[in-house]
Protein backbone atom coordinates (compact mmCIF):
# COMPACT_ATOMS: atom_id res chain seq x y z
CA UNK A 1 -6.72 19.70 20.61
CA UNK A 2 -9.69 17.30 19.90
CA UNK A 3 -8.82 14.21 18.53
CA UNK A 4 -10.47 12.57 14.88
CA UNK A 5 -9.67 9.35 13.77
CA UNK A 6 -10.96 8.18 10.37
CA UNK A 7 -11.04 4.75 8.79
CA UNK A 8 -11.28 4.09 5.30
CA UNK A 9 -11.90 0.35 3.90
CA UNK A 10 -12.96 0.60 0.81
CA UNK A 11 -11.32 2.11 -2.29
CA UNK A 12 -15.17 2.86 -3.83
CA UNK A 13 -15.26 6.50 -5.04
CA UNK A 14 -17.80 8.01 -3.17
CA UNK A 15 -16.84 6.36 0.24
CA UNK A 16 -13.55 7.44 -0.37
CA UNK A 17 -14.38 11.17 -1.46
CA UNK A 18 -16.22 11.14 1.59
CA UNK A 19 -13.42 10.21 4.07
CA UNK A 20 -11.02 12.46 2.47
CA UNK A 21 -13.17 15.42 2.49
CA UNK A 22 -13.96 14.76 6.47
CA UNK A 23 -10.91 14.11 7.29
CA UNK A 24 -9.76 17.52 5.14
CA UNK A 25 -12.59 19.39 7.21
CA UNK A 26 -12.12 17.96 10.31
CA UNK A 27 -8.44 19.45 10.25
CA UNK A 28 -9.75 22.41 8.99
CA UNK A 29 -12.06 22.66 12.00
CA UNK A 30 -8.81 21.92 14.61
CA UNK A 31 -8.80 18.67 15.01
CA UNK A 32 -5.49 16.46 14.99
CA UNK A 33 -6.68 14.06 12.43
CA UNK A 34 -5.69 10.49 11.92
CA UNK A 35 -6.87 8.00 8.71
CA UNK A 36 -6.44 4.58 8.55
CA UNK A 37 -6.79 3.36 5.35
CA UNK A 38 -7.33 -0.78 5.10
CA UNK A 39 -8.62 -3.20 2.55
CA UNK A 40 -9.07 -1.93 -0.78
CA UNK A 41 -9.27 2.09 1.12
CA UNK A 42 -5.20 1.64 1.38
CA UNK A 43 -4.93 1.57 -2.68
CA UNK A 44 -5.92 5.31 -2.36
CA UNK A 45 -2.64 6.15 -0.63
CA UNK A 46 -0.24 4.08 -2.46
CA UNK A 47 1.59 5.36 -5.66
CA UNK A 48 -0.42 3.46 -8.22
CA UNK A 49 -3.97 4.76 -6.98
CA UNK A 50 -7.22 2.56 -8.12
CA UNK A 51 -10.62 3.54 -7.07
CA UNK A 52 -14.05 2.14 -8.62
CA UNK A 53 -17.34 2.85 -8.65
CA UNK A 54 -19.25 -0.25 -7.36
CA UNK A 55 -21.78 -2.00 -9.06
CA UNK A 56 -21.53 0.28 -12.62
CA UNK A 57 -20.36 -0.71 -15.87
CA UNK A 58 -17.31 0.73 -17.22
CA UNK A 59 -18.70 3.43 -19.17
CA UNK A 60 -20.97 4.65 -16.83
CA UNK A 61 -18.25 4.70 -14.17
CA UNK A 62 -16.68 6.86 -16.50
CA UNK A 63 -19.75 9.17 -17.13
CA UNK A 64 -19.78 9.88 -13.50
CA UNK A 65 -16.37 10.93 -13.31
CA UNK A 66 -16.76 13.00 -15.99
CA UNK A 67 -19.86 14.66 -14.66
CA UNK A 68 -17.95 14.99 -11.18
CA UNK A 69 -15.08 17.16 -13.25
CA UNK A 70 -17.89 19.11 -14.88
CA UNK A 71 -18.76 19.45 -11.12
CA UNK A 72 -15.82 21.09 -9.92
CA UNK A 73 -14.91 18.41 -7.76
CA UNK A 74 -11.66 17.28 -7.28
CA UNK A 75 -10.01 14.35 -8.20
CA UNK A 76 -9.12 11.58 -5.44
CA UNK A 77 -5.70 11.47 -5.89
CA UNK A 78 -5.27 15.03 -5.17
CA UNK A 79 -7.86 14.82 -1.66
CA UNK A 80 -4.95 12.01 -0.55
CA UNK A 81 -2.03 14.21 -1.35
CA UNK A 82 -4.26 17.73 0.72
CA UNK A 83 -4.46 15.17 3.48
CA UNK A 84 -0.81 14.88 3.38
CA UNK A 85 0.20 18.22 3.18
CA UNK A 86 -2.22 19.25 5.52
CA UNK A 87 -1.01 17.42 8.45
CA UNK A 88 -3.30 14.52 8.09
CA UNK A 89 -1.62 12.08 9.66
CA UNK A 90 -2.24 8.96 7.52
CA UNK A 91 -1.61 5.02 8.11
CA UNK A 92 -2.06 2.24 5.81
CA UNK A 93 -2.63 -1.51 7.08
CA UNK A 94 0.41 -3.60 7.07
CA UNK A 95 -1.04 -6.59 6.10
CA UNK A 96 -2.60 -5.18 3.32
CA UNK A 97 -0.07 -2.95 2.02
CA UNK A 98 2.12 -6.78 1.85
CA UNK A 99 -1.16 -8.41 0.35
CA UNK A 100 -1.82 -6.31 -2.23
CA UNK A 101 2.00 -5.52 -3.03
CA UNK A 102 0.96 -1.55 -2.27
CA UNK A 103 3.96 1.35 -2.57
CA UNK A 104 2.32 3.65 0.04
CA UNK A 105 2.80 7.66 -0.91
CA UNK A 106 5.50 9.51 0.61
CA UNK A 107 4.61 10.61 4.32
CA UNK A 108 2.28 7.48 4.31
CA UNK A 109 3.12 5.15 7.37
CA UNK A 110 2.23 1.73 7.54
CA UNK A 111 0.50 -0.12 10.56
CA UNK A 112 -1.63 -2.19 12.14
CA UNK A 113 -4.90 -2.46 13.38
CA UNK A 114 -3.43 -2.48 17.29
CA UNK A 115 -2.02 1.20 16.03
CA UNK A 116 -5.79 2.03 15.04
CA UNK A 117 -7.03 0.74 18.47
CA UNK A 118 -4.71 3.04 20.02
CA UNK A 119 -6.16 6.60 17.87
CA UNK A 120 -9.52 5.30 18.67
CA UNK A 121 -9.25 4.76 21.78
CA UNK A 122 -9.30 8.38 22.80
CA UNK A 123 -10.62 9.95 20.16
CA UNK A 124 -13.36 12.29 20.54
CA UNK A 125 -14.53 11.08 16.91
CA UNK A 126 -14.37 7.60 15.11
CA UNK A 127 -15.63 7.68 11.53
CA UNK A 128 -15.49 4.54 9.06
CA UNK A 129 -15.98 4.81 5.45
């Protein structure tokens, strides 16, 4: 089976929506699917989720999510949990998780980046959000 191997950094809404819904498709499509979420991406998969929208002020950022539920689409913390129970195979960054004091999710492993280098390094696709 082909291999995909996603990497989320950043815990920005649309970046992360984006990931997620690859990754979701990607499996979808046959692939064996691995994310790595680091940096501020691995707040996604712990148990106290926090995304942002970058650059807007509060009430705008919340505008946008409410036009986005208006939209149909689905909220971030239940992409994460599809992943999951999809067979997405998902890793969070050790240092990180320690750094930021993260609870990853149930089925949630934690890494490191040499445990990336190793998905990517025979991956038929490498995507980084």
């Amino acid at each position: 089976m082909p291999k995909a191997v996603v990497m989320l950094s950043d815990n920005d809404l649309a970046r992360a929506y984006h990931a997620l819904v690859i990754a979701l498709s990607a499996k979808a499509m046959g692939y064996d699917v691995y994310l790595f979420a680091t940096g501020l991406g691995a707040y996604v998969f712990s148990k106290k989720p926090r995304t942002r929208l970058v650059g807007l002020p509060y009430l705008a950022s919340v505008y946008v999510r409410w036009k986005l539920r208006g939209l149909g689409a689905r909220r971030l913390e239940d992409l994460a949990r599809e992943c999951l129970s999809t067979g997405v195979k998902v890793y969070v960054d050790e240092p990180v998780t320690k750094m930021l004091g993260l609870e990853p999710l149930p089925g949630v492993e934690v890494a490191g980046s040499l445990t990336f280098l190793a998905l990517a390094k025979d991956a038929e696709l490498v995507l980084t959000f």
